[in-house]
C-alpha atoms as a PDB file:
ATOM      1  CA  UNK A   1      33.233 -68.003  38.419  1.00  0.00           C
ATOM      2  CA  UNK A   2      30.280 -65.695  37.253  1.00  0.00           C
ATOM      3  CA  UNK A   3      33.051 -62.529  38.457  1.00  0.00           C
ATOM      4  CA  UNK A   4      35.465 -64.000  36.372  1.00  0.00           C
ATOM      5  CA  UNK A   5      33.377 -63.940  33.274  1.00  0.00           C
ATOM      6  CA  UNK A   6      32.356 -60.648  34.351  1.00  0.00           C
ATOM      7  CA  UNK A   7      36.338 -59.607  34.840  1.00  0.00           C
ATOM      8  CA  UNK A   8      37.150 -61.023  31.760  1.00  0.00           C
ATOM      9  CA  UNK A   9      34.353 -59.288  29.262  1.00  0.00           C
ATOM     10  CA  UNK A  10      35.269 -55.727  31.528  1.00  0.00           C
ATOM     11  CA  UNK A  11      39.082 -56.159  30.705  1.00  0.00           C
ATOM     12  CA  UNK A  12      38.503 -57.231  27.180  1.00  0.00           C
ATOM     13  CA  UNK A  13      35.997 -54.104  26.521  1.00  0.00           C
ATOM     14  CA  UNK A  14      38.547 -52.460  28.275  1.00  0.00           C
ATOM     15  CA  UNK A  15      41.477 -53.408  26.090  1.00  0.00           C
ATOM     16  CA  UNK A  16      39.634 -53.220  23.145  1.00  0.00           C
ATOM     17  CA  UNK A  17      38.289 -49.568  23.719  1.00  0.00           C
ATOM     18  CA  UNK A  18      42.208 -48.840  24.327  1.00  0.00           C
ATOM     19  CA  UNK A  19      42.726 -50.310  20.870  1.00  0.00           C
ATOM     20  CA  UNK A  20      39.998 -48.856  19.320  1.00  0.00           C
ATOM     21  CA  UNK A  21      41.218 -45.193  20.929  1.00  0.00           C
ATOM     22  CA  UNK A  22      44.699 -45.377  19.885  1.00  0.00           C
ATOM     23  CA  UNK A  23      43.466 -46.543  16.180  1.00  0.00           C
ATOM     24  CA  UNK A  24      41.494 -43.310  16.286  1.00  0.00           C
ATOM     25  CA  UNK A  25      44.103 -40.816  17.364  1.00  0.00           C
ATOM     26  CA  UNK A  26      46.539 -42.388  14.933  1.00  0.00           C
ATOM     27  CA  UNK A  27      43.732 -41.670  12.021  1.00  0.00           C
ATOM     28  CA  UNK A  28      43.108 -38.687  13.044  1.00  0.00           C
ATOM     29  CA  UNK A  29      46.618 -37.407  13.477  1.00  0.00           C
ATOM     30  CA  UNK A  30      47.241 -38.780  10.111  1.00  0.00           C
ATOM     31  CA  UNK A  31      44.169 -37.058   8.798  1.00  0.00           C
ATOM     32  CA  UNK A  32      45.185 -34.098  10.103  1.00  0.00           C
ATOM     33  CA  UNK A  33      48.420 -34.374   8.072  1.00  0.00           C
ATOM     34  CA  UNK A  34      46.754 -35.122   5.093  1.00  0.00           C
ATOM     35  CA  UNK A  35      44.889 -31.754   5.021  1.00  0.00           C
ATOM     36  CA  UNK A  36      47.983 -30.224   5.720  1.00  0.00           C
ATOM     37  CA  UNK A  37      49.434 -31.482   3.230  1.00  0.00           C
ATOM     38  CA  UNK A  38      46.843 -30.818   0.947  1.00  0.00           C
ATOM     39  CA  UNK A  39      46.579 -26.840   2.196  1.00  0.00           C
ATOM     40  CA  UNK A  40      50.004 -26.460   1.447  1.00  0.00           C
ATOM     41  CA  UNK A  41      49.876 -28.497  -1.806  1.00  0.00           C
ATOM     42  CA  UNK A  42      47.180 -25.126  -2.706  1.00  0.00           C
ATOM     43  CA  UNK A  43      49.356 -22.550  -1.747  1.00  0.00           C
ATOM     44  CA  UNK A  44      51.822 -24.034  -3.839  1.00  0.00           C
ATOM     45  CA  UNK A  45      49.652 -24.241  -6.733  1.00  0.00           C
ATOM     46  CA  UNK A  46      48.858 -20.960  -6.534  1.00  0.00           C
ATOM     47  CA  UNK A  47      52.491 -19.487  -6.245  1.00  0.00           C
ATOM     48  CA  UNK A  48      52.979 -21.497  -9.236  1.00  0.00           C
ATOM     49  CA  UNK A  49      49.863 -20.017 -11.207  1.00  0.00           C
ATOM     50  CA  UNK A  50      51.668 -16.764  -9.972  1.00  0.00           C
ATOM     51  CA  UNK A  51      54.658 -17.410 -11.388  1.00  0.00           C
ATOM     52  CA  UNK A  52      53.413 -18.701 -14.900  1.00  0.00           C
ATOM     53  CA  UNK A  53      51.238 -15.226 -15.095  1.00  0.00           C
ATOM     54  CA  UNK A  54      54.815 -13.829 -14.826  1.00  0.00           C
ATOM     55  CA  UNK A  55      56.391 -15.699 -17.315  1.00  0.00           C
ATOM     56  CA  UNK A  56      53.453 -14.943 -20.385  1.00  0.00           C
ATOM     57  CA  UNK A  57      53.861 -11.216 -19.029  1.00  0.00           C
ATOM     58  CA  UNK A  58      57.728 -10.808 -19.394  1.00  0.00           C
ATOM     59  CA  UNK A  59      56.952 -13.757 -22.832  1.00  0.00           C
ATOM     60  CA  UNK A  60      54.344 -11.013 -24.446  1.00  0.00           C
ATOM     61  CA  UNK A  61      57.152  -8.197 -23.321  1.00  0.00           C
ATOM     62  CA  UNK A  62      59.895  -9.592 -25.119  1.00  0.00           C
ATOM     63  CA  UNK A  63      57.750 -10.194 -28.236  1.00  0.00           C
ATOM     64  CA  UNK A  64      56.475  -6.596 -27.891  1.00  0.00           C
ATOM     65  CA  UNK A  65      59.984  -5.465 -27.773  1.00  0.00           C
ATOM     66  CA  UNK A  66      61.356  -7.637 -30.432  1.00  0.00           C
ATOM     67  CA  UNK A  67      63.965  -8.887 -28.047  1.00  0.00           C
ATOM     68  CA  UNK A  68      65.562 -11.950 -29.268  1.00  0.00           C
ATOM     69  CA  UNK A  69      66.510 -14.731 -27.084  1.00  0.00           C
ATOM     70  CA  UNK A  70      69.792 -16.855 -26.954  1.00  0.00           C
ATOM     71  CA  UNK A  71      70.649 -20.223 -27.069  1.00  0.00           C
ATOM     72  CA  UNK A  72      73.909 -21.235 -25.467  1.00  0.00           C
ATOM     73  CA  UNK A  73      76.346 -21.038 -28.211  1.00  0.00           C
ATOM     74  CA  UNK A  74      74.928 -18.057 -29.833  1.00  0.00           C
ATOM     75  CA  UNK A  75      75.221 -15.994 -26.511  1.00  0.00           C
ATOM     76  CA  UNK A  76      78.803 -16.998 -26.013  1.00  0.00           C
ATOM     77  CA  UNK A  77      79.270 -15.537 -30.017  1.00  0.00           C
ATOM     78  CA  UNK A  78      77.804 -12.554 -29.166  1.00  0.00           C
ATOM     79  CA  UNK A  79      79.155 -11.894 -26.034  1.00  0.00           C
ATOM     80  CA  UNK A  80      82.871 -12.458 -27.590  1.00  0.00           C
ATOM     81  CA  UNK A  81      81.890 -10.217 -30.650  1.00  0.00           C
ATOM     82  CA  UNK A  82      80.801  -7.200 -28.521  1.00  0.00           C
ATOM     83  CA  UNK A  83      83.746  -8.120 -26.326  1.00  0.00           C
ATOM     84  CA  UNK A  84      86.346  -8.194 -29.345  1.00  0.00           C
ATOM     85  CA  UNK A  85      84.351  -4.452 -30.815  1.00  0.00           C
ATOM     86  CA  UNK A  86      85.004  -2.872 -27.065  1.00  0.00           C
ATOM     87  CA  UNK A  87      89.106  -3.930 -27.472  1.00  0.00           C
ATOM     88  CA  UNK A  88      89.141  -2.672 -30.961  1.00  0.00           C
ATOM     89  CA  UNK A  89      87.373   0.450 -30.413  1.00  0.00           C
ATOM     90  CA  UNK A  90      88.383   1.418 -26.762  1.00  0.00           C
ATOM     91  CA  UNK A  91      92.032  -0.564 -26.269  1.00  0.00           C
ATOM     92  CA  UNK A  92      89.632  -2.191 -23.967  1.00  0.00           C
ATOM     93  CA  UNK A  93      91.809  -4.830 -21.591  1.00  0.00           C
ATOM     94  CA  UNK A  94      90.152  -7.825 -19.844  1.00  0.00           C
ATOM     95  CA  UNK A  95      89.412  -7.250 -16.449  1.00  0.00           C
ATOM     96  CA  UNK A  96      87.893 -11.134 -15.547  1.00  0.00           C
ATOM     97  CA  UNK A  97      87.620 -13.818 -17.547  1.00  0.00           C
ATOM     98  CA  UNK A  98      85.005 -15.247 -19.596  1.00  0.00           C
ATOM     99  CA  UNK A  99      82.658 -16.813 -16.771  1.00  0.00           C
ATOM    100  CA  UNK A 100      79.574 -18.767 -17.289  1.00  0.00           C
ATOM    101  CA  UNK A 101      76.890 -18.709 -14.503  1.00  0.00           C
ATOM    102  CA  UNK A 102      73.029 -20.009 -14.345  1.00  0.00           C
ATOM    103  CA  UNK A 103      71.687 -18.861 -17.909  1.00  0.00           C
ATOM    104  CA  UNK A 104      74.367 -16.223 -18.714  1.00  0.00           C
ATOM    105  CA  UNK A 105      77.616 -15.567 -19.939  1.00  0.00           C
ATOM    106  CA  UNK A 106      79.690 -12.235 -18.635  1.00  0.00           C
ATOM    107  CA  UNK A 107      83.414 -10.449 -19.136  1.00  0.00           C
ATOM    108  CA  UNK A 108      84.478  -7.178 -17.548  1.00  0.00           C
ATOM    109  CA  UNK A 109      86.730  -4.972 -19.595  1.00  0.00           C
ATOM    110  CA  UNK A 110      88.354  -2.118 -18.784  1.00  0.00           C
ATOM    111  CA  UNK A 111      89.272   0.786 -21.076  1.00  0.00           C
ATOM    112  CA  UNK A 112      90.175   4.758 -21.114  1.00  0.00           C
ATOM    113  CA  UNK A 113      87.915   7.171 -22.743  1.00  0.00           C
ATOM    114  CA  UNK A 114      88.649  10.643 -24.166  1.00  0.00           C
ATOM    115  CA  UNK A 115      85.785  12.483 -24.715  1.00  0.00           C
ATOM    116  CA  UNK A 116      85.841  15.662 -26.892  1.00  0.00           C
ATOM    117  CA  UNK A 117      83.293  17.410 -24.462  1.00  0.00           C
ATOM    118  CA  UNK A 118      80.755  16.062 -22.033  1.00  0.00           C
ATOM    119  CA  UNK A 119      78.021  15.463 -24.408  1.00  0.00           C
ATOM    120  CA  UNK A 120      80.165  12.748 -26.121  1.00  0.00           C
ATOM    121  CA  UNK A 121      81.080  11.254 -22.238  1.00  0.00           C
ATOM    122  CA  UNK A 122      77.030  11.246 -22.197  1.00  0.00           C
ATOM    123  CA  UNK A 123      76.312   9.737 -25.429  1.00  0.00           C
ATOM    124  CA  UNK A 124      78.284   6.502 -24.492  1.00  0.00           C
ATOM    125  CA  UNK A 125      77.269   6.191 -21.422  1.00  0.00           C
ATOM    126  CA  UNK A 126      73.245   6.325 -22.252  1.00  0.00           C
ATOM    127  CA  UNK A 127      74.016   4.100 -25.517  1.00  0.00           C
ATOM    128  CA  UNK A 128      75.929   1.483 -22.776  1.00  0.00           C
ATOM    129  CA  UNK A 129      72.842   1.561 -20.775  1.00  0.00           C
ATOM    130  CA  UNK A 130      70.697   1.098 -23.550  1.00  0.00           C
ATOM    131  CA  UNK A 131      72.354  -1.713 -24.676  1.00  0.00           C
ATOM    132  CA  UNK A 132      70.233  -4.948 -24.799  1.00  0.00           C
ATOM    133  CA  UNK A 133      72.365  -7.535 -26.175  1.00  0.00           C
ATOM    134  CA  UNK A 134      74.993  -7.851 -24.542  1.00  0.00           C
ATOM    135  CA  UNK A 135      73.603  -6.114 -21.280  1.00  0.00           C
ATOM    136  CA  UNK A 136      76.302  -3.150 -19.937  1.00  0.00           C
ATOM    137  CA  UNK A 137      76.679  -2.717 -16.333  1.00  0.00           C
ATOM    138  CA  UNK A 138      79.271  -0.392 -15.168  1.00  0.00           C
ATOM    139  CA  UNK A 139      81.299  -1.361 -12.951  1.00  0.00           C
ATOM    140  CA  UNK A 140      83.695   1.753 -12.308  1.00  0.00           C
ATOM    141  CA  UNK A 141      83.832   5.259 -13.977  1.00  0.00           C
ATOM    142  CA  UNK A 142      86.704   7.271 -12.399  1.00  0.00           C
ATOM    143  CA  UNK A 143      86.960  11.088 -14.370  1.00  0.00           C
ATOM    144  CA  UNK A 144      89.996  13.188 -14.344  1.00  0.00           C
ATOM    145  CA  UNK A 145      91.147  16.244 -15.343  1.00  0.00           C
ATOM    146  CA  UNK A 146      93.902  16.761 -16.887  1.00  0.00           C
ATOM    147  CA  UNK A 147      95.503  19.407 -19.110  1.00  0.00           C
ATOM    148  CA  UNK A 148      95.600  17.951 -22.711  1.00  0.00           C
ATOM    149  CA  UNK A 149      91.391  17.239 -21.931  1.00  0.00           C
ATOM    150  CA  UNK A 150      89.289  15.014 -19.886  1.00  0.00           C
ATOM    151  CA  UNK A 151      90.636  11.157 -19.171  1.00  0.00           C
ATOM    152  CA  UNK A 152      87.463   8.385 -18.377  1.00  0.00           C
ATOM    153  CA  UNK A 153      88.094   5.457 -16.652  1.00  0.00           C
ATOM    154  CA  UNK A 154      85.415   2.625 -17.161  1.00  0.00           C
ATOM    155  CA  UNK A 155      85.470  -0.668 -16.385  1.00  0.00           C
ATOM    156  CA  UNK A 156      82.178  -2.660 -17.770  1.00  0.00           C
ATOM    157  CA  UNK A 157      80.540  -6.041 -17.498  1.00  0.00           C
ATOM    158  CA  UNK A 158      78.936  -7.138 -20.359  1.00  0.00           C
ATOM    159  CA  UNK A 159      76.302  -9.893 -20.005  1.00  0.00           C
ATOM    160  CA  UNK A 160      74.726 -11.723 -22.277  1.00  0.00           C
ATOM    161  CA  UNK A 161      71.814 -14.309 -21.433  1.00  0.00           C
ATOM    162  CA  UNK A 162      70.847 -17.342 -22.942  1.00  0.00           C
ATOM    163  CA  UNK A 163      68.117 -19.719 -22.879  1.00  0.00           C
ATOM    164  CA  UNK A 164      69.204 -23.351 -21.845  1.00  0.00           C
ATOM    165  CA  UNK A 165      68.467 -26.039 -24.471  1.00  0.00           C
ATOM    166  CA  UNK A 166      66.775 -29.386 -23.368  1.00  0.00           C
END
């Protein structure tokens, strides 16, 4: 009888300490998550302080420049005002249609220039990279000689951002 007790208090010590070890490597495994967790939960407070440096930076810039921000329904005006100036002054023809992506509106046009001598082909091409509002990126510019002068081919995207409204 006396081994039995003996058995008894060894196998429950025994089954306990298994317990007791399995608790422990559980905690610990889940402890070890936890400051995982909390690591990367730093890294991504950083990146964010990061980021929000950026955004007073290019905030200050655009108040230094006097840039003026968009809403939604004023971009879209002066995008199709800029748009209507390059068909009236160029016999611009749209390329794409009016698209709206992720805080932006765009066209491309397409139009021929005549230039009465290369400083005039220069002129418009540093006032369309210049531009802020509507941004002009060009697309194409083809140049040909021909007898009566020289023929420019440009095809432009204008883009004009906006600011989203909450």
């Amino acid at each position: 009888m006396r081994i039995n007790k003996y058995f008894t208090a060894y196998a429950s010590v025994l089954i306990l300490s298994a317990v007791f070890l399995t608790v422990y490597l559980a905690l610990r495994e889940v402890d070890q998550l936890l400051y995982q967790k909390i690591n990367d939960l730093k890294m991504e407070n950083i990146k964010i302080s990061g980021v929000k440096k950026k955004v007073d930076s290019l905030t200050d810039y655009v108040r230094q420049k006097g840039i003026k921000t968009y809403t939604e329904k004023e971009a879209l005006e002066v995008l199709l005002n800029n748009a209507d100036s390059f068909i009236k002054l160029y016999d611009a023809v749209l390329k794409d249609d009016l698209k709206k992506e992720e805080g932006y509106y765009s066209v491309s046009l397409g139009f021929d220039y005549y230039p009465d001598s290369s400083q005039d082909l220069f002129s418009l091409l540093v006032d369309l990279k210049n531009r802020i509002s509507p941004v002009v990126e060009i697309k194409k510019l083809r140049i040909e000689n021909l007898n009566e002068g020289t023929k420019v081919y440009l095809e432009v995207k204008l883009i004009q951002p906006f600011l989203k409204e909450d």
